[in-house]
N, C-alpha and C. Protein backbone atom coordinates (compact mmCIF):
# COMPACT_ATOMS: atom_id res chain seq x y z
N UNK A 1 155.26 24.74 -17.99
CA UNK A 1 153.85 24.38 -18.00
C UNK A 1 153.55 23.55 -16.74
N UNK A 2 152.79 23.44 -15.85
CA UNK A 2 152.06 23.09 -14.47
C UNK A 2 151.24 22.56 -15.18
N UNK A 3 151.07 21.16 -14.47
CA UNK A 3 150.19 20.10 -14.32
C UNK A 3 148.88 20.33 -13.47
N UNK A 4 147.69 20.04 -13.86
CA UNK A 4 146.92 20.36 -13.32
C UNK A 4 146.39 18.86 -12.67
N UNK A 5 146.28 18.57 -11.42
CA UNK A 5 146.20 17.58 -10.54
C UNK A 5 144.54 17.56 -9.91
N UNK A 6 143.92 16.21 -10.03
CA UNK A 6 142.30 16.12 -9.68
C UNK A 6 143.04 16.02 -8.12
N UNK A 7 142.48 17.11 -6.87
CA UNK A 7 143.09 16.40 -5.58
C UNK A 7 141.76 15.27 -4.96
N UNK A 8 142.57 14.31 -4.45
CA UNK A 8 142.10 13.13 -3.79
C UNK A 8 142.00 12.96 -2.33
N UNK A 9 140.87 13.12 -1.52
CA UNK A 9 140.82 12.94 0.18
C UNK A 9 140.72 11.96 0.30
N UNK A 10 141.87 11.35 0.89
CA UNK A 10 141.94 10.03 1.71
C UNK A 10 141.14 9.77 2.90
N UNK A 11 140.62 8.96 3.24
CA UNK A 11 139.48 8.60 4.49
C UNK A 11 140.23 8.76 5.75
N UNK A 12 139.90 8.42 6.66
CA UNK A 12 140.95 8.22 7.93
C UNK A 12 141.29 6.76 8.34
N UNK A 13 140.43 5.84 7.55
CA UNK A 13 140.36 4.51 7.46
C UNK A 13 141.65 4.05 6.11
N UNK A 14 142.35 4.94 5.54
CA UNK A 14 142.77 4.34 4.17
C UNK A 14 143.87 4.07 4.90
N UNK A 15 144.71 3.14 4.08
CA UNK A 15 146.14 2.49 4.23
C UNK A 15 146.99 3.36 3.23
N UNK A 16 148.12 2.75 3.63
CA UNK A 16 149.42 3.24 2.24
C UNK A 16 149.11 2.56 1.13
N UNK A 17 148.81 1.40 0.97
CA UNK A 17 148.34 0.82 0.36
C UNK A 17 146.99 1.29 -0.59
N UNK A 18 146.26 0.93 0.07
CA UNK A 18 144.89 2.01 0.01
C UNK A 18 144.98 2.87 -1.38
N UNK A 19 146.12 4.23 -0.36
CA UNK A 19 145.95 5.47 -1.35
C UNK A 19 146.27 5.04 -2.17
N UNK A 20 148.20 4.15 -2.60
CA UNK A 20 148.79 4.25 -3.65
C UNK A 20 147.68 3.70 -4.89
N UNK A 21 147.06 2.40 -4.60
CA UNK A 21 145.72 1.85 -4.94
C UNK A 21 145.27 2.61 -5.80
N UNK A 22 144.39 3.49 -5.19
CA UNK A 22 143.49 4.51 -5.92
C UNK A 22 143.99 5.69 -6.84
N UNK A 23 145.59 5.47 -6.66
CA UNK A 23 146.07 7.12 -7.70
C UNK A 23 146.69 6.07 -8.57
N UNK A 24 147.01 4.49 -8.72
CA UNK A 24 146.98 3.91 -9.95
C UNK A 24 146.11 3.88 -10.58
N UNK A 25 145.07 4.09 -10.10
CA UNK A 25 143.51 3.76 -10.58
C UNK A 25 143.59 5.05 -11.81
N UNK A 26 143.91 6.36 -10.99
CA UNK A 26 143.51 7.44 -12.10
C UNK A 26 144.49 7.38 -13.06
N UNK A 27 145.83 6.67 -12.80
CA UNK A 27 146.84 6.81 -13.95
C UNK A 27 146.24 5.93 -14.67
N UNK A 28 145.89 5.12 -14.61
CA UNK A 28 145.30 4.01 -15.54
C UNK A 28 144.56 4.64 -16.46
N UNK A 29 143.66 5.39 -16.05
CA UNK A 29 142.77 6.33 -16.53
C UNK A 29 143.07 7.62 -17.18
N UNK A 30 144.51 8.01 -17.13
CA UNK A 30 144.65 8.89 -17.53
C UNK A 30 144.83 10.25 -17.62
N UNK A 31 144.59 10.36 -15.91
CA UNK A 31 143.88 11.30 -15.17
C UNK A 31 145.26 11.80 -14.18
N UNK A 32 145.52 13.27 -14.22
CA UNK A 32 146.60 13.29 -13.19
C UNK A 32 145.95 13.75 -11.63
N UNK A 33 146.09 12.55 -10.36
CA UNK A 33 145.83 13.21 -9.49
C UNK A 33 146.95 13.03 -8.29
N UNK A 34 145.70 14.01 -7.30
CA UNK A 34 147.53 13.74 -6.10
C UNK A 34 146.43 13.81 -4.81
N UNK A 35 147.10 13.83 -3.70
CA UNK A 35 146.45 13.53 -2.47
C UNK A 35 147.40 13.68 -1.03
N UNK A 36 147.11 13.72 -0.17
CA UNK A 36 148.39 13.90 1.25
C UNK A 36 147.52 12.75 2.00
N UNK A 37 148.85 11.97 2.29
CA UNK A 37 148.81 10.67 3.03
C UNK A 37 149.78 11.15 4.14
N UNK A 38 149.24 11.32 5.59
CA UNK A 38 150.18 11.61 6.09
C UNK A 38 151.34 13.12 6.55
N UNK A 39 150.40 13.73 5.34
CA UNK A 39 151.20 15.16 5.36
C UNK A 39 151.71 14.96 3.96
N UNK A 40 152.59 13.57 3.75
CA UNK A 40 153.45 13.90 1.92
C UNK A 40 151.96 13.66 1.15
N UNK A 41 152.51 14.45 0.17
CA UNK A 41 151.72 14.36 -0.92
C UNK A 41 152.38 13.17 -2.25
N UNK A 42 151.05 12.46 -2.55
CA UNK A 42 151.58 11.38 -3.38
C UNK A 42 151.03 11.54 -4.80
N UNK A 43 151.50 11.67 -5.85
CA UNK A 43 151.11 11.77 -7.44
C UNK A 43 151.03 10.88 -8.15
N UNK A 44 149.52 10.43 -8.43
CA UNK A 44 149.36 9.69 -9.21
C UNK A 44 150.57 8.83 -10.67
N UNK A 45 151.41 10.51 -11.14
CA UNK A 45 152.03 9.74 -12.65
C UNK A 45 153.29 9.65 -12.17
N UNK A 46 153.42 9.48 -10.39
CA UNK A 46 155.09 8.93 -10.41
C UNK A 46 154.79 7.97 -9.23
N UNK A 47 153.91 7.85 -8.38
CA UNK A 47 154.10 7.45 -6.91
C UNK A 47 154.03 5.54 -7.52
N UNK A 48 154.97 4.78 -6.75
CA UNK A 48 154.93 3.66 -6.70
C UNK A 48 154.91 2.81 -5.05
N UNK A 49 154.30 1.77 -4.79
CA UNK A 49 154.23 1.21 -3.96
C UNK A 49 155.27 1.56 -2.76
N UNK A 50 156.64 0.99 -3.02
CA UNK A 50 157.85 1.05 -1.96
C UNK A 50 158.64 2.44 -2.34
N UNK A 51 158.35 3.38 -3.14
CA UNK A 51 158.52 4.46 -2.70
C UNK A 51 157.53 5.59 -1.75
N UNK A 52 156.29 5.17 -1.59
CA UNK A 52 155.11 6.02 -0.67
C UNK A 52 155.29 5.28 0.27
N UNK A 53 155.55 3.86 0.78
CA UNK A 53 155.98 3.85 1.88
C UNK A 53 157.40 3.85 2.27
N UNK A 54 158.19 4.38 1.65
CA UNK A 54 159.63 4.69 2.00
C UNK A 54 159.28 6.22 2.20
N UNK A 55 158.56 7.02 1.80
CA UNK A 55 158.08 8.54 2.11
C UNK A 55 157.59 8.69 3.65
N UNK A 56 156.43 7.70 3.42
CA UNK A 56 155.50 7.68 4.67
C UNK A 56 156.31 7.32 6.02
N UNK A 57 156.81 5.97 6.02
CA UNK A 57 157.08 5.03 7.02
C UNK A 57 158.88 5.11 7.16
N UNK A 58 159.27 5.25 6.25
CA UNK A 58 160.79 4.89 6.70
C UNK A 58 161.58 3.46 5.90
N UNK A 59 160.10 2.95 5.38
CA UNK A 59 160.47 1.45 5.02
C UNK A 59 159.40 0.97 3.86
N UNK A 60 160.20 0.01 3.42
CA UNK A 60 159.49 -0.26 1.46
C UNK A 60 158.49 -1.32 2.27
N UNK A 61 157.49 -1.42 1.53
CA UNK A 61 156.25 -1.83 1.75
C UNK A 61 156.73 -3.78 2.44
N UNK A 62 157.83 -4.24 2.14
CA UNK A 62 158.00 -5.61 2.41
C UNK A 62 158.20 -5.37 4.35
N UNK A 63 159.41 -4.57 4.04
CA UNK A 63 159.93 -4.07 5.16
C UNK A 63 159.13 -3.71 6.15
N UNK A 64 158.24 -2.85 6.19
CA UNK A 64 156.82 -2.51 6.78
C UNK A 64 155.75 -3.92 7.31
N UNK A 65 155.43 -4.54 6.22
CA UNK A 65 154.75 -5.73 6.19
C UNK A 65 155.75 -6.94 7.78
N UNK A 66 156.46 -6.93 7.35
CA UNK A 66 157.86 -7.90 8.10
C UNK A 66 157.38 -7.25 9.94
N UNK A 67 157.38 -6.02 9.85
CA UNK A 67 157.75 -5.14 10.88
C UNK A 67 156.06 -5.33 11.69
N UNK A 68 155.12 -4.86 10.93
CA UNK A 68 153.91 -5.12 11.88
C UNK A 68 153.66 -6.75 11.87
N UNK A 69 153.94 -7.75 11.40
CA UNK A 69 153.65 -9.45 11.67
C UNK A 69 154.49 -9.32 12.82
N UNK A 70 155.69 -8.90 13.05
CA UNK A 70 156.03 -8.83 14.24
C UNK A 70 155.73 -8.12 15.76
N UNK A 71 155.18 -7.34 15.43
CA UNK A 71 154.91 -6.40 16.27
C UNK A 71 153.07 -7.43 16.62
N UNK A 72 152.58 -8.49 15.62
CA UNK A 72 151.44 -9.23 16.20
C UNK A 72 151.64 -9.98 16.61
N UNK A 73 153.35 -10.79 17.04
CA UNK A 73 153.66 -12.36 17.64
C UNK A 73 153.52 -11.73 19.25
């Protein structure tokens, strides 16, 4: 049986953050959706924070965070 997924367009303005954000929003709700951040596609009833940016970036959302404060000194 296939899941049927509401798809979600991300802005060109959204973050990793951002998306993961808004597809908790529909799990909350109940709602299965998905969306491409980047090219990967992220699903609402599994995607968590430091795994979409371990997809996206290479690195869990702390790791990332650490990496651009540095990249502003």
């Amino acid at each position: 049986m296939s899941k049927d997924y509401l798809k979600v367009d991300f802005t060109l303005g959204d973050t990793v953050e951002n998306a993961v954000i808004q597809l908790l929003g529909y799990k909350e709700e109940g709602q299965l959706a998905c969306g491409q951040f980047n090219g990967i596609t992220l699903y609402s009833d599994t995607v968590t924070m430091d795994e979409a940016y371990k997809e996206i970036t290479g690195m869990t959302k702390t790791e990332f965070d650490e990496y651009t404060e540095e990249l502003r000194r």
